[in-house]
C-alpha atoms as a PDB file:
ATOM      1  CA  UNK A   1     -10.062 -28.034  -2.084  1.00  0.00           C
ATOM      2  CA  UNK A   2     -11.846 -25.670  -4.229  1.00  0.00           C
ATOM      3  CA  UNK A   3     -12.413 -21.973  -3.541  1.00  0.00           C
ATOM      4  CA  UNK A   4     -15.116 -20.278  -4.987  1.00  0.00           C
ATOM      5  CA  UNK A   5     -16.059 -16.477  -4.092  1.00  0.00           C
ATOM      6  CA  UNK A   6     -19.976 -15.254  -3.883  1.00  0.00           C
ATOM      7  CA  UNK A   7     -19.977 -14.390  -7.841  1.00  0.00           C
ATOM      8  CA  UNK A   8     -19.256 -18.431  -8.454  1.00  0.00           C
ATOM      9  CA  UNK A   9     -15.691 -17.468  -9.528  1.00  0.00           C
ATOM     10  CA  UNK A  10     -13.177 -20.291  -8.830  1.00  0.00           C
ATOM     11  CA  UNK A  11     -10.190 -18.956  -6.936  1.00  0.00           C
ATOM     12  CA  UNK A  12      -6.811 -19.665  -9.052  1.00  0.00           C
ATOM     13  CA  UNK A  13      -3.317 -18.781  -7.217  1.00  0.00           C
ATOM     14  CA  UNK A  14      -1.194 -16.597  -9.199  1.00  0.00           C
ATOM     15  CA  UNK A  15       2.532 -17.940  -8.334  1.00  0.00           C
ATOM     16  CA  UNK A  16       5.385 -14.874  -8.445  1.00  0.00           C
ATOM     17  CA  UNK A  17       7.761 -15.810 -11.217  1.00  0.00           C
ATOM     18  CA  UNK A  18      10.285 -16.989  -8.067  1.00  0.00           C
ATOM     19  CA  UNK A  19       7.353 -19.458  -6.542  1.00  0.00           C
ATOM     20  CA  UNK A  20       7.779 -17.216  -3.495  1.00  0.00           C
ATOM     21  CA  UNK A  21       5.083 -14.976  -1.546  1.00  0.00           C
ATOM     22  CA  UNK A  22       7.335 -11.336  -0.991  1.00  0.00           C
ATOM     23  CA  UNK A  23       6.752  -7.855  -0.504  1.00  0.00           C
ATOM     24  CA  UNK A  24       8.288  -6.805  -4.085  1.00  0.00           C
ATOM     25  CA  UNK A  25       6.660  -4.501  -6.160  1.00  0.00           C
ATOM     26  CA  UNK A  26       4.832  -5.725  -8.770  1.00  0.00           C
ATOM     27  CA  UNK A  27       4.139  -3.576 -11.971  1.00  0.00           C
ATOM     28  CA  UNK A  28       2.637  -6.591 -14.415  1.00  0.00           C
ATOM     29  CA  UNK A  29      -0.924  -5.870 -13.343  1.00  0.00           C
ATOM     30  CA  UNK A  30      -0.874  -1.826 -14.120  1.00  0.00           C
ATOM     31  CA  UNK A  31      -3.855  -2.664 -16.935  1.00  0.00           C
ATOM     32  CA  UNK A  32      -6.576  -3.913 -14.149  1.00  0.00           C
ATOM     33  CA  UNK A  33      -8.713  -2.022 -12.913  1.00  0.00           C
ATOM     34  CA  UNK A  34      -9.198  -0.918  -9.089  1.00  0.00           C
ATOM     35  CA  UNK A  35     -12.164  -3.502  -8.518  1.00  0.00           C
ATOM     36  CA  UNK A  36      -9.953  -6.319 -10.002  1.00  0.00           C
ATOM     37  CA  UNK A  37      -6.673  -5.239  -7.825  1.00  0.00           C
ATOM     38  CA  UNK A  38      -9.258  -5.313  -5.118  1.00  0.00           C
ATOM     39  CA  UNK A  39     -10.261  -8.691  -5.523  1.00  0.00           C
ATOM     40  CA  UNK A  40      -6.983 -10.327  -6.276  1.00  0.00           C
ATOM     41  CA  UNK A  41      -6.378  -9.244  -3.024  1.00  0.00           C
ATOM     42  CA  UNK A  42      -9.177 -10.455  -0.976  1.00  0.00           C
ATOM     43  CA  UNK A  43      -8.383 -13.418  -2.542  1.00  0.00           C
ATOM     44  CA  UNK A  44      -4.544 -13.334  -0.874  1.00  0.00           C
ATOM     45  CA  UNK A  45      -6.304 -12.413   2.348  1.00  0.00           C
ATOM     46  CA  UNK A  46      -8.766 -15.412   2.399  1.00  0.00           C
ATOM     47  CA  UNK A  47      -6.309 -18.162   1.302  1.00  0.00           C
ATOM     48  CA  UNK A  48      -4.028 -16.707   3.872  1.00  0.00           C
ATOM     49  CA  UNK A  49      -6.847 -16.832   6.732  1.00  0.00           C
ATOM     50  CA  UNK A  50      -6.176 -13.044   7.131  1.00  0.00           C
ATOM     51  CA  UNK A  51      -9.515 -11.783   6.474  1.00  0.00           C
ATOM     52  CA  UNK A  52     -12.771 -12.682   4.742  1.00  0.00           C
ATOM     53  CA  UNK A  53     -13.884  -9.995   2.435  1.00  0.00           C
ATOM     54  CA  UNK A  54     -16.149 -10.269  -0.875  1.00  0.00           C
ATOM     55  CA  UNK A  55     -17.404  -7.997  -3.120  1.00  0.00           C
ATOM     56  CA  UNK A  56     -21.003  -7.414  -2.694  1.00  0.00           C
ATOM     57  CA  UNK A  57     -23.480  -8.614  -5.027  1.00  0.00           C
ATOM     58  CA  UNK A  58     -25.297  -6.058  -6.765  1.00  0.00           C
ATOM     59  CA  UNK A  59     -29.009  -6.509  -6.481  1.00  0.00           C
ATOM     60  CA  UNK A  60     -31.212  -7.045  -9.970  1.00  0.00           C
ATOM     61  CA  UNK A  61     -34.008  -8.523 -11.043  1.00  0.00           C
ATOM     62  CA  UNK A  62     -33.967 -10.442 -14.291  1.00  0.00           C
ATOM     63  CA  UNK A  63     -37.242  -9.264 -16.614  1.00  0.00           C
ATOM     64  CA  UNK A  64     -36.178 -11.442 -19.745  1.00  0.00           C
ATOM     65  CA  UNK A  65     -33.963 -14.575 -20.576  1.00  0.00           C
ATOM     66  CA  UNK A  66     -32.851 -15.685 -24.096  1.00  0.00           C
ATOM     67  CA  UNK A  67     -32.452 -19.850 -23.995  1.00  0.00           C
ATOM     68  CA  UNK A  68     -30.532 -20.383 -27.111  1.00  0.00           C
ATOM     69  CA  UNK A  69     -29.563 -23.978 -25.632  1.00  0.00           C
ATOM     70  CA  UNK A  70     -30.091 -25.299 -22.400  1.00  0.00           C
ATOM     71  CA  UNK A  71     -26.279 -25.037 -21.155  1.00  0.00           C
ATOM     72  CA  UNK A  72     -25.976 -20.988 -22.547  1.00  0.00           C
ATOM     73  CA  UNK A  73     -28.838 -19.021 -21.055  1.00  0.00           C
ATOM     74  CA  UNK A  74     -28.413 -15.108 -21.969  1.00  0.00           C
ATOM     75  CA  UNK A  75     -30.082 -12.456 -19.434  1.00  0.00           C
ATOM     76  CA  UNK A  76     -31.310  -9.998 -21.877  1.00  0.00           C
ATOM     77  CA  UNK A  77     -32.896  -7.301 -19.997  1.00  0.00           C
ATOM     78  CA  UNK A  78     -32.656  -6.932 -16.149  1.00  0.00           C
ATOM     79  CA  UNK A  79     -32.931  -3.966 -13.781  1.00  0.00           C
ATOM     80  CA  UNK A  80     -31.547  -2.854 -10.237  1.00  0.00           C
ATOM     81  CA  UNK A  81     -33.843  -4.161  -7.347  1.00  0.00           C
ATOM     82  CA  UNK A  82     -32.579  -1.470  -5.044  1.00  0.00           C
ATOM     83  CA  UNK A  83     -29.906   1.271  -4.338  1.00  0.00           C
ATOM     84  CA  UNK A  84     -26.778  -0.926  -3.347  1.00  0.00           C
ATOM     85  CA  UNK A  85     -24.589   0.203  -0.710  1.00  0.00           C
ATOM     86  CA  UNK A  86     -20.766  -0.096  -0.672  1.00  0.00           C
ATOM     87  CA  UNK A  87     -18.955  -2.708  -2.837  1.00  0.00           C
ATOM     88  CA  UNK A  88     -16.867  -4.527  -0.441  1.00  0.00           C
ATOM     89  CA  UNK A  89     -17.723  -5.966   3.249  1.00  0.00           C
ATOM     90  CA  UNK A  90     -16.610  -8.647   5.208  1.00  0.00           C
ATOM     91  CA  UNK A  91     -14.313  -9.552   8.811  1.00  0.00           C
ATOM     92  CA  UNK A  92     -11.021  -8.731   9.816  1.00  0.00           C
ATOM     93  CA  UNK A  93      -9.366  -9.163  13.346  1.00  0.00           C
ATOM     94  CA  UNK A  94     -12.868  -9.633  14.904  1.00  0.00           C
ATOM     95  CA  UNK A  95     -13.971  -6.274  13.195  1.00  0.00           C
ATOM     96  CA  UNK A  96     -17.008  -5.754  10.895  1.00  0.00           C
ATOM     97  CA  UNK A  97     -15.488  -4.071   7.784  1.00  0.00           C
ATOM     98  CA  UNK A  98     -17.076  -1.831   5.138  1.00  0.00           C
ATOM     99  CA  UNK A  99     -15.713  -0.043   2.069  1.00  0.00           C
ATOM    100  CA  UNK A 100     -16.112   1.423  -1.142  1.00  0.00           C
ATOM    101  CA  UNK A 101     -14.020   1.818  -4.360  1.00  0.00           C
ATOM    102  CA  UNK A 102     -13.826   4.905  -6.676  1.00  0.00           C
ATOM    103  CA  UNK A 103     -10.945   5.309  -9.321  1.00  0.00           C
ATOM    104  CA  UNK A 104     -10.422   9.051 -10.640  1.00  0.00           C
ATOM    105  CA  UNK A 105      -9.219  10.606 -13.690  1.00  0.00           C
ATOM    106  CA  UNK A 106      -8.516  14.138 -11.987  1.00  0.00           C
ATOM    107  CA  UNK A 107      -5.449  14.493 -10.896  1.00  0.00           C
ATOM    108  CA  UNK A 108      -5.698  17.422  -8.056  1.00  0.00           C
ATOM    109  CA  UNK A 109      -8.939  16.512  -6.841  1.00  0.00           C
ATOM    110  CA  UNK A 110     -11.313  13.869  -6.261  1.00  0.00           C
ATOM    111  CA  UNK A 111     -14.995  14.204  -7.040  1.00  0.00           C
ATOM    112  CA  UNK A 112     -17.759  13.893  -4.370  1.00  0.00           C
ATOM    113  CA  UNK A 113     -20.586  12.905  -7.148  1.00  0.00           C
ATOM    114  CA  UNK A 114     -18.854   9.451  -7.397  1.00  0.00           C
ATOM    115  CA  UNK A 115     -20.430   8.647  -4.032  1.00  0.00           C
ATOM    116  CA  UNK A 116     -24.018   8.850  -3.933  1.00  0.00           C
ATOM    117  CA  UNK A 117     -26.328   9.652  -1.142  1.00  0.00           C
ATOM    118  CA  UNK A 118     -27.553   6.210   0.022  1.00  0.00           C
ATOM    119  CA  UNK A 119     -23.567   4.898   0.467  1.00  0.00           C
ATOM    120  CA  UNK A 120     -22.589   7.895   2.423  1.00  0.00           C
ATOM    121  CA  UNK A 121     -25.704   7.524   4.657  1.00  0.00           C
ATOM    122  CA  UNK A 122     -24.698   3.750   4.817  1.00  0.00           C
ATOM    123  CA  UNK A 123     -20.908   3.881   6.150  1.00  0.00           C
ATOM    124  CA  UNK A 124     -22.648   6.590   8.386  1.00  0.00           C
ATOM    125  CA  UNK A 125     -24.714   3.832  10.050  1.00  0.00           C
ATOM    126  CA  UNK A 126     -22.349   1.393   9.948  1.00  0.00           C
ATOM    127  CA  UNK A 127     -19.595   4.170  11.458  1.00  0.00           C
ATOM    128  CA  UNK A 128     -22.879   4.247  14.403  1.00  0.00           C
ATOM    129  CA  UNK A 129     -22.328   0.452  14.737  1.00  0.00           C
ATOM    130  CA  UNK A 130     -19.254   0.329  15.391  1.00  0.00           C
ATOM    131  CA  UNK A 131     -18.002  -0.958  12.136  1.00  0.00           C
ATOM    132  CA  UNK A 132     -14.526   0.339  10.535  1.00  0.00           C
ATOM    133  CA  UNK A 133     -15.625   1.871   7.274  1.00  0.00           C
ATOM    134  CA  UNK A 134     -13.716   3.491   4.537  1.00  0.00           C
ATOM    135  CA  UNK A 135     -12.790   4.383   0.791  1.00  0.00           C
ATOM    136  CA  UNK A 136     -10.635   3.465  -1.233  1.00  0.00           C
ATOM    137  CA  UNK A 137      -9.238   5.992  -3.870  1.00  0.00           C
ATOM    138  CA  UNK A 138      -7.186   5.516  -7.279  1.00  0.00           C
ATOM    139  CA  UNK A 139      -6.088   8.595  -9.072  1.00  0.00           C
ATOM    140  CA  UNK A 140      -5.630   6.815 -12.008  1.00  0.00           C
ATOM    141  CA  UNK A 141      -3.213   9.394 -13.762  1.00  0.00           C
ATOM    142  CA  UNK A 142      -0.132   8.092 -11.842  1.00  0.00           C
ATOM    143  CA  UNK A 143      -1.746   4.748 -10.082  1.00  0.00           C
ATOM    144  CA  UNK A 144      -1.604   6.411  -6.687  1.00  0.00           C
ATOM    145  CA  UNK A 145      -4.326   3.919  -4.285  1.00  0.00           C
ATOM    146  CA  UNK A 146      -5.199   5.887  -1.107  1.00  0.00           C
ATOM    147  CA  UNK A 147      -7.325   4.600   1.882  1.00  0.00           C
ATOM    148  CA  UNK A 148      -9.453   7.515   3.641  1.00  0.00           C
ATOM    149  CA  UNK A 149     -11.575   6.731   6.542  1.00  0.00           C
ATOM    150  CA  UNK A 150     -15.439   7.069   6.068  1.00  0.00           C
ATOM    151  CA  UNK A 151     -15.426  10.483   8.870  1.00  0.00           C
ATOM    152  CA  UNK A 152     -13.204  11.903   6.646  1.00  0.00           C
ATOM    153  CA  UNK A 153     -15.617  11.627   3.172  1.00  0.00           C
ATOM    154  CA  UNK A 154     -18.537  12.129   5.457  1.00  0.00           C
ATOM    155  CA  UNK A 155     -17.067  15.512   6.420  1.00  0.00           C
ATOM    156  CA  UNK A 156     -16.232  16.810   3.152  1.00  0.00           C
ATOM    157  CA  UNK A 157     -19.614  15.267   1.745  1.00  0.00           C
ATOM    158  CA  UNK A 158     -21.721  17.523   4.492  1.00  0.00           C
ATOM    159  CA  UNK A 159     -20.140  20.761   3.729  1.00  0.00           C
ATOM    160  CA  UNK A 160     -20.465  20.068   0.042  1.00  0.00           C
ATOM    161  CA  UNK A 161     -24.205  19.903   0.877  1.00  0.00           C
ATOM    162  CA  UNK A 162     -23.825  23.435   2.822  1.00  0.00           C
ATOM    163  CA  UNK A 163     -22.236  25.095  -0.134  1.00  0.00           C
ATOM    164  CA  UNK A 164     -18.767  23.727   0.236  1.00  0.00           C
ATOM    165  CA  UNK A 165     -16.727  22.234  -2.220  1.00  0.00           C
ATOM    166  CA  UNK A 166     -17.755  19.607  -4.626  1.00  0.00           C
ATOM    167  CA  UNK A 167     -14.379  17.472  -4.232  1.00  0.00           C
ATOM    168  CA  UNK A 168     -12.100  16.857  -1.998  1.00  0.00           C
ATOM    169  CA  UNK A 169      -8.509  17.989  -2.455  1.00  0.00           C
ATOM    170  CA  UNK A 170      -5.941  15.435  -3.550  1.00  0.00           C
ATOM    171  CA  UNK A 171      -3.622  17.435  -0.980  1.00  0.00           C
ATOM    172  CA  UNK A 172      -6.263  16.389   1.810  1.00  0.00           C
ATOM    173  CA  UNK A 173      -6.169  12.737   0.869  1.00  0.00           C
ATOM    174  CA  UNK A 174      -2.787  12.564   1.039  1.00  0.00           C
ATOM    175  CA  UNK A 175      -2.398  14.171   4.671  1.00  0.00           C
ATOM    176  CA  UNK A 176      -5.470  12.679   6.128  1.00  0.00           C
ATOM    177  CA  UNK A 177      -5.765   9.146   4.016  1.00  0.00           C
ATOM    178  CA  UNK A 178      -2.892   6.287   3.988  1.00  0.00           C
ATOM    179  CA  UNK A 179      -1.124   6.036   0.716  1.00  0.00           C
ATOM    180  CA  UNK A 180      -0.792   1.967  -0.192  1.00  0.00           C
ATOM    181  CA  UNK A 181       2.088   0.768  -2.308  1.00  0.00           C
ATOM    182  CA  UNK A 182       1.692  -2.044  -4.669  1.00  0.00           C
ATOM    183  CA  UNK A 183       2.498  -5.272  -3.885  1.00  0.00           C
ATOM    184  CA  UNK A 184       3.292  -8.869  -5.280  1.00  0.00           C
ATOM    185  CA  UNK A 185       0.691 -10.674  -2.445  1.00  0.00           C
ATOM    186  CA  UNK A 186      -1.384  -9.091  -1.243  1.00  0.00           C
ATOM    187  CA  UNK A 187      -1.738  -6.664  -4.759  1.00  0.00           C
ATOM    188  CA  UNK A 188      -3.008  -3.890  -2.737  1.00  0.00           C
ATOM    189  CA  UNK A 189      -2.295  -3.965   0.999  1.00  0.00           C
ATOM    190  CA  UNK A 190      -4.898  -2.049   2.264  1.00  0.00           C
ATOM    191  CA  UNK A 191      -5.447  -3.813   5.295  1.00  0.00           C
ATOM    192  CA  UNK A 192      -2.397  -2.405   6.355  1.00  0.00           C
ATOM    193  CA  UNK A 193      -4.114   1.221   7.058  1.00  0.00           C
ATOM    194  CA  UNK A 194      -7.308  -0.726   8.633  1.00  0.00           C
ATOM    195  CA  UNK A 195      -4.784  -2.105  11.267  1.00  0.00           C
ATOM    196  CA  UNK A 196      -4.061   1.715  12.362  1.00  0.00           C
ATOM    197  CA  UNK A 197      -7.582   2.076  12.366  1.00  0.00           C
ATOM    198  CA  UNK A 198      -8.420  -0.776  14.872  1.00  0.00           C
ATOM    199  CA  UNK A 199      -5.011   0.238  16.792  1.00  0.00           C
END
């Protein structure tokens, strides 16, 4: 049977080198980026009928098309319909899930402008509904991958807007948020800190 994810992409196992699923760490896939470790494991989850989470599709409308044959069609200029939300949504234990990405450079600190107004305002109405939203945060300096639940951006985001701080304190994340450790399958276990969530 062929898997294929919303973006068309063909799902292809990646085998450990002992042909076994474990729990070692795995350091080959340092180079990706958050979005791809993200993926790789929704992709684990879904073969494994844990959960069934895709990236969203970001919204665009194509202005202009180059047709250099009939098989290699080229979008040449295209432009964003509307704000999109989060990146990632999808079902897990019976539970509407809802989450966004960010990967930092700082190292003490993560920055509230790499949220924008529309997504905070969007986990807050899915947060209304019921649904288990949250972020996930890579400090990219030393790999560290951090899940923080949605109330606890949403705070820091509303005082910013009083006068607060512009950033939330790495020291914060790592008290309040759940700290994920790398993986051979899943990559990045995240689902892990939604089951404390839902429990």
């Amino acid at each position: 049977m062929t898997i294929r994810y919303p973006n068309g992409n063909q799902f292809h196992e990646q085998p450990t080198s002992s042909g076994t699923h474990n729990d070692s760490i795995n350091f080959s896939n340092r180079g990706m980026t958050l979005e791809d470790e993200i993926n790789k494991s929704n992709q684990y989850y879904l073969r494994a009928g844990i959960a069934v989470i895709h990236k969203k599709p970001t919204p665009i409308q194509i202005v202009s098309v180059d047709y250099p044959k009939r098989s290699a069609a080229r979008i040449k200029e295209a432009y964003f319909r509307r704000a999109s939300t989060t990146d990632y949504n999808g079902v897990y234990r019976g539970k509407y899930i809802d989450f966004d990405a960010k990967e930092t450079k700082n190292k003490q600190s993560f920055p509230l402008k790499n949220f924008h107004e529309h997504q905070v305002e969007h986990m807050r109405q899915c947060l209304q509904q019921q649904g288990i939203c949250f972020a996930i945060i890579k400090f990219i300096s030393d790999q560290a991958v951090y899940v923080l639940k949605a109330t606890d951006l949403i705070t820091y985001w509303d005082a910013q807007k009083s006068g607060g701080r512009k950033s939330i304190p790495r020291k914060v994340i790592e008290k309040e948020g759940f700290l994920i450790q790398y993986r051979i399958n899943p990559l990045l276990p995240y689902l892990r800190a939604v089951d404390s969530f839902i429990e």
